[in-house]
Structures are given as structure tokens and as C-alpha cells.
C-alpha atoms as a PDB file:
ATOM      1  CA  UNK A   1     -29.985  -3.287 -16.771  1.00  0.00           C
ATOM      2  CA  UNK A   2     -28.291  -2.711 -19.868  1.00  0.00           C
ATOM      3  CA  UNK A   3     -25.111  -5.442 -20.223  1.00  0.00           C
ATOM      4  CA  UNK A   4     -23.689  -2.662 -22.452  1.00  0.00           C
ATOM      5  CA  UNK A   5     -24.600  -0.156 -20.475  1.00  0.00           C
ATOM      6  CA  UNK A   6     -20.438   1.929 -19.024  1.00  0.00           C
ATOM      7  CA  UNK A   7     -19.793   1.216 -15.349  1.00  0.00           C
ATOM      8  CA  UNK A   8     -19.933   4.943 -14.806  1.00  0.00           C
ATOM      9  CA  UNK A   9     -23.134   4.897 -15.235  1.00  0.00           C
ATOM     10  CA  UNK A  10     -23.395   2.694 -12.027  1.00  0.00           C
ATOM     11  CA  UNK A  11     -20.181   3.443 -10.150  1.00  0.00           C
ATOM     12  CA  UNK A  12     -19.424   5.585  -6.702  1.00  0.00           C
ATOM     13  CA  UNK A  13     -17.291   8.700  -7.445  1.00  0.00           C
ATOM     14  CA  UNK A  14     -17.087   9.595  -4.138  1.00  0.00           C
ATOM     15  CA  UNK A  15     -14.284   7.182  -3.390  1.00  0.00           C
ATOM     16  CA  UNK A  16     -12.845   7.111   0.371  1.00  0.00           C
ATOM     17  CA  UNK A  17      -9.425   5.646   0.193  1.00  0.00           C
ATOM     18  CA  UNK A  18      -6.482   4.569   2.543  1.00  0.00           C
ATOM     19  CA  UNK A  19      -2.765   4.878   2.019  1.00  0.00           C
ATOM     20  CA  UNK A  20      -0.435   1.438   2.348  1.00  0.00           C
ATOM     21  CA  UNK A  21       1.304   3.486   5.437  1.00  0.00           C
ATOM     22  CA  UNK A  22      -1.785   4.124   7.628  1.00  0.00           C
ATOM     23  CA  UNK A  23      -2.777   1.645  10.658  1.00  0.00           C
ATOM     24  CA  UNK A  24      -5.504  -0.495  10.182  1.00  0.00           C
ATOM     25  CA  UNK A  25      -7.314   1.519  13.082  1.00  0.00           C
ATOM     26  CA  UNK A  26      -8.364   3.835  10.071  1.00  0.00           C
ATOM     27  CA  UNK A  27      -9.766   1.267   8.161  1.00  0.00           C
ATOM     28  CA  UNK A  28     -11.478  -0.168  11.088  1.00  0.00           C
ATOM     29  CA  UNK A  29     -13.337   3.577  11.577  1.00  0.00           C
ATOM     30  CA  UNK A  30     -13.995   3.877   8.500  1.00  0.00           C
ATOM     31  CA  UNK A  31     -15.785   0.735   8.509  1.00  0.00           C
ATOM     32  CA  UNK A  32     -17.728   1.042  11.637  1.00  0.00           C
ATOM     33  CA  UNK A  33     -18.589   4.791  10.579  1.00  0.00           C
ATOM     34  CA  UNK A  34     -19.358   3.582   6.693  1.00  0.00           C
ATOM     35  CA  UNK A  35     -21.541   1.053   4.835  1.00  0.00           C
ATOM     36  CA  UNK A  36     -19.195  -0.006   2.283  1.00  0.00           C
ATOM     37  CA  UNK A  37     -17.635  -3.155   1.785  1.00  0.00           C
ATOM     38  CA  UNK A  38     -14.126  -2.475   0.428  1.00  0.00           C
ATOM     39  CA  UNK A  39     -11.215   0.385   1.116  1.00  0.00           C
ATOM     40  CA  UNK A  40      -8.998   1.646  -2.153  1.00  0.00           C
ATOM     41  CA  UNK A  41      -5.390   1.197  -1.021  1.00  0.00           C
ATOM     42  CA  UNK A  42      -4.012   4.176  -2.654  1.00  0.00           C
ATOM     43  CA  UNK A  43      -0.414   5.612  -2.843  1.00  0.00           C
ATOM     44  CA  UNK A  44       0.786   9.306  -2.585  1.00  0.00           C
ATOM     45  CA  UNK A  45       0.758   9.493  -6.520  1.00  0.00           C
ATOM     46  CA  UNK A  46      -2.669   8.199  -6.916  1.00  0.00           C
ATOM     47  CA  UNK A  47      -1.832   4.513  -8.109  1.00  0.00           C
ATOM     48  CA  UNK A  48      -3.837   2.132  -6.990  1.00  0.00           C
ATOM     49  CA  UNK A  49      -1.800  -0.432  -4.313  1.00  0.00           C
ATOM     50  CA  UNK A  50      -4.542  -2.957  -3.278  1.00  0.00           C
ATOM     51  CA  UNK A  51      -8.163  -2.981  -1.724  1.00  0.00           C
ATOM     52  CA  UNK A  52      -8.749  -3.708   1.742  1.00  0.00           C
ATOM     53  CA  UNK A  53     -12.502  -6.047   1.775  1.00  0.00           C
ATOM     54  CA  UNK A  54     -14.713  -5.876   4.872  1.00  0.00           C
ATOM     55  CA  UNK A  55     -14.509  -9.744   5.113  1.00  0.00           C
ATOM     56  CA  UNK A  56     -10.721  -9.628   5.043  1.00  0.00           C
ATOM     57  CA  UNK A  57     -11.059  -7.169   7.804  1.00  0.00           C
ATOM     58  CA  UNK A  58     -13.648  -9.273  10.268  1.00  0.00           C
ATOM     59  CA  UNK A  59     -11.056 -12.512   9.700  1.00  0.00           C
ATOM     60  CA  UNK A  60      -8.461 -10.402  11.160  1.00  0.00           C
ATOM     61  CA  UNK A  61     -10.436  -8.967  13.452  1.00  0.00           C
ATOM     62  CA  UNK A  62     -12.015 -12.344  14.863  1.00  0.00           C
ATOM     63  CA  UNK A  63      -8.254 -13.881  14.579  1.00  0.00           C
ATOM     64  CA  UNK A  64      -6.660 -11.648  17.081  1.00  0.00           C
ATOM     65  CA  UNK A  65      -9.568 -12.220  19.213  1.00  0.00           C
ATOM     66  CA  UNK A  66      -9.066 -15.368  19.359  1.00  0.00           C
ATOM     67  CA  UNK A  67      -6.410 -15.009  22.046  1.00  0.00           C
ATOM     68  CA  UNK A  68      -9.650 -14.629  24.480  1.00  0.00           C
ATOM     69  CA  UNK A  69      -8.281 -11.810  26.519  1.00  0.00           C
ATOM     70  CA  UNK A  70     -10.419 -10.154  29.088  1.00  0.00           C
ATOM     71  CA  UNK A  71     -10.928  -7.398  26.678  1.00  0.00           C
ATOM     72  CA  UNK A  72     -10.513  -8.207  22.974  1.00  0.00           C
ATOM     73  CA  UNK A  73     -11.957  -5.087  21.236  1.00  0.00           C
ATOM     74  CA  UNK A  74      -9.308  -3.073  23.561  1.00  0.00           C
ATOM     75  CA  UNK A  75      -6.678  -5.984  22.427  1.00  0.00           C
ATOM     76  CA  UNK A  76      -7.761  -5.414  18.652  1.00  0.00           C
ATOM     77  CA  UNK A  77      -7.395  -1.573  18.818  1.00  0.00           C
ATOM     78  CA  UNK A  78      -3.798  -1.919  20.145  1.00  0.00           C
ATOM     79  CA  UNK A  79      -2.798  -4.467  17.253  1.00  0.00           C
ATOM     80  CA  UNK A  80      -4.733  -2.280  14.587  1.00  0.00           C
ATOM     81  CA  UNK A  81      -2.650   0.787  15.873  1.00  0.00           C
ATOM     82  CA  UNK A  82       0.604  -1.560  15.033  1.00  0.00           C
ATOM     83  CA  UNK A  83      -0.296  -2.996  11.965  1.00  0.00           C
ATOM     84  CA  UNK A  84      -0.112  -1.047   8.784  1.00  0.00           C
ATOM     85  CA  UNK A  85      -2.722  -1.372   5.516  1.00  0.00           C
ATOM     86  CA  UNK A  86       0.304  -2.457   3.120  1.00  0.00           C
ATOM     87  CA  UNK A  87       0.651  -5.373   5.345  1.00  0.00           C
ATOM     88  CA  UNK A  88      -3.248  -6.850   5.032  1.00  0.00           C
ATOM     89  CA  UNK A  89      -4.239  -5.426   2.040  1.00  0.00           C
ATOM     90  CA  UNK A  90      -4.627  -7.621  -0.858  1.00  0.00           C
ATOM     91  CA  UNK A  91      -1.853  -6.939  -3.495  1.00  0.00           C
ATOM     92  CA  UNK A  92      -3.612  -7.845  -7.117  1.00  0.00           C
ATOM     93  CA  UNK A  93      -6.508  -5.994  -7.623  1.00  0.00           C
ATOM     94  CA  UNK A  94      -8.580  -5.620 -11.197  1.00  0.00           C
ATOM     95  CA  UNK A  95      -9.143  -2.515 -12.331  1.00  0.00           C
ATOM     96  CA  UNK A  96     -11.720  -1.395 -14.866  1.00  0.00           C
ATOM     97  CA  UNK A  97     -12.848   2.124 -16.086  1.00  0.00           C
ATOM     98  CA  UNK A  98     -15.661   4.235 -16.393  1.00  0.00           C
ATOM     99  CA  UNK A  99     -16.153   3.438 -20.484  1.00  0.00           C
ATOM    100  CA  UNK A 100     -16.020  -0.324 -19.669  1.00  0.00           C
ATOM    101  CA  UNK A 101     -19.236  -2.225 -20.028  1.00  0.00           C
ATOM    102  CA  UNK A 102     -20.690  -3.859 -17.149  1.00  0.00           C
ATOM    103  CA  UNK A 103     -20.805  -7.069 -19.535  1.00  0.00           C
ATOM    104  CA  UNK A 104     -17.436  -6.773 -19.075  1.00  0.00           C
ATOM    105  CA  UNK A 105     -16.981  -6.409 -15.316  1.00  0.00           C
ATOM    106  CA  UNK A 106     -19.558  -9.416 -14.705  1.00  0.00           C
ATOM    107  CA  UNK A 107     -17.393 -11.396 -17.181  1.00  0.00           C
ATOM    108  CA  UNK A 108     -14.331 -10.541 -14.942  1.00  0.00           C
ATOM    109  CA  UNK A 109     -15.906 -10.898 -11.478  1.00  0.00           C
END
């Protein structure tokens, strides 16, 4: 491809997102239902807040499970239902735009 070629060119618009307030039981359906790899953390306004990555998510998950009760995935449901997205999601994210180059976004990543 193209190293000058925009990122919208290449990027999903069709963005599903999360909000810092909702349980991490919504990201973890959206994840099972969904083959993506990270969740936009977005707030009422439309800022961005932080991402939510699918590897960040299975460390959790595996984490809490670790407590070997005689049903974890029951266990991990209740926590999820407790814990909310602004407390897991990562904080600093990068943000580029449609007009940027991927040049650009491979220099960053």
C-alpha cells in the first residue's frame, strides 16, 4: 500500500464504543459477540476517554480467575457487573485522523 496513502482510506467507520460509566460486562459481550480487538472509551460529549484492548481484557479476565473458584466464568460475570470501564481502560490514547497518512500512523505505532 501506498505510505501516503489517508487512514480513511483504510479505517472502520462503523465504530462501536463504550462509555467510562458502563460495567465491563458490556465490554466483555461485545467482545465475545465481535471480532475486534479494541473498545473506544467514549464520553457523553463525544471525546474520546481511553480504549479498552482485548489483551487488557483477557489479563483481567484470567486474573480474577485466578482465585480458582468452583465456577470462575460465573465469578468473572459478578466482578465485571461491579467494575466500571473508567476504571480498566487505558487513559492516554493517540489519536490520528482521517487526512493523516498511514506513514504517519506506522511512524507513531
Amino acid at each position: 500500500m501506498n505510505r501516503t496513502a489517508k487512514i480513511g482510506q483504510i479505517m472502520m467507520t462503523d465504530v462501536q464504543i463504550v462509555h467510562p460509566d458502563d460495567t465491563m460486562n458490556k465490554v466483555s459481550d461485545m467482545f465475545h459477540r465481535n471480532d475486534f480487538h479494541h473498545i473506544p472509551v467514549v464520553e457523553e460529549d463525544g471525546t474520546i476517554a481511553g480504549i479498552i484492548s482485548k489483551s487488557d481484557y483477557f489479563k483481567l479476565q484470567s486474573t480474577i480467575t485466578l482465585f480458582k473458584r468452583k465456577d470462575p466464568e460465573e465469578y468473572n460475570k459478578a466482578i465485571f457487573r461491579s467494575l466500571l470501564v473508567k476504571d480498566v481502560m487505558t487513559k492516554q490514547v493517540v489519536m490520528l485522523h482521517p487526512e493523516d497518512s498511514l506513514e504517519m500512523a506506522a511512524g507513531i505505532f
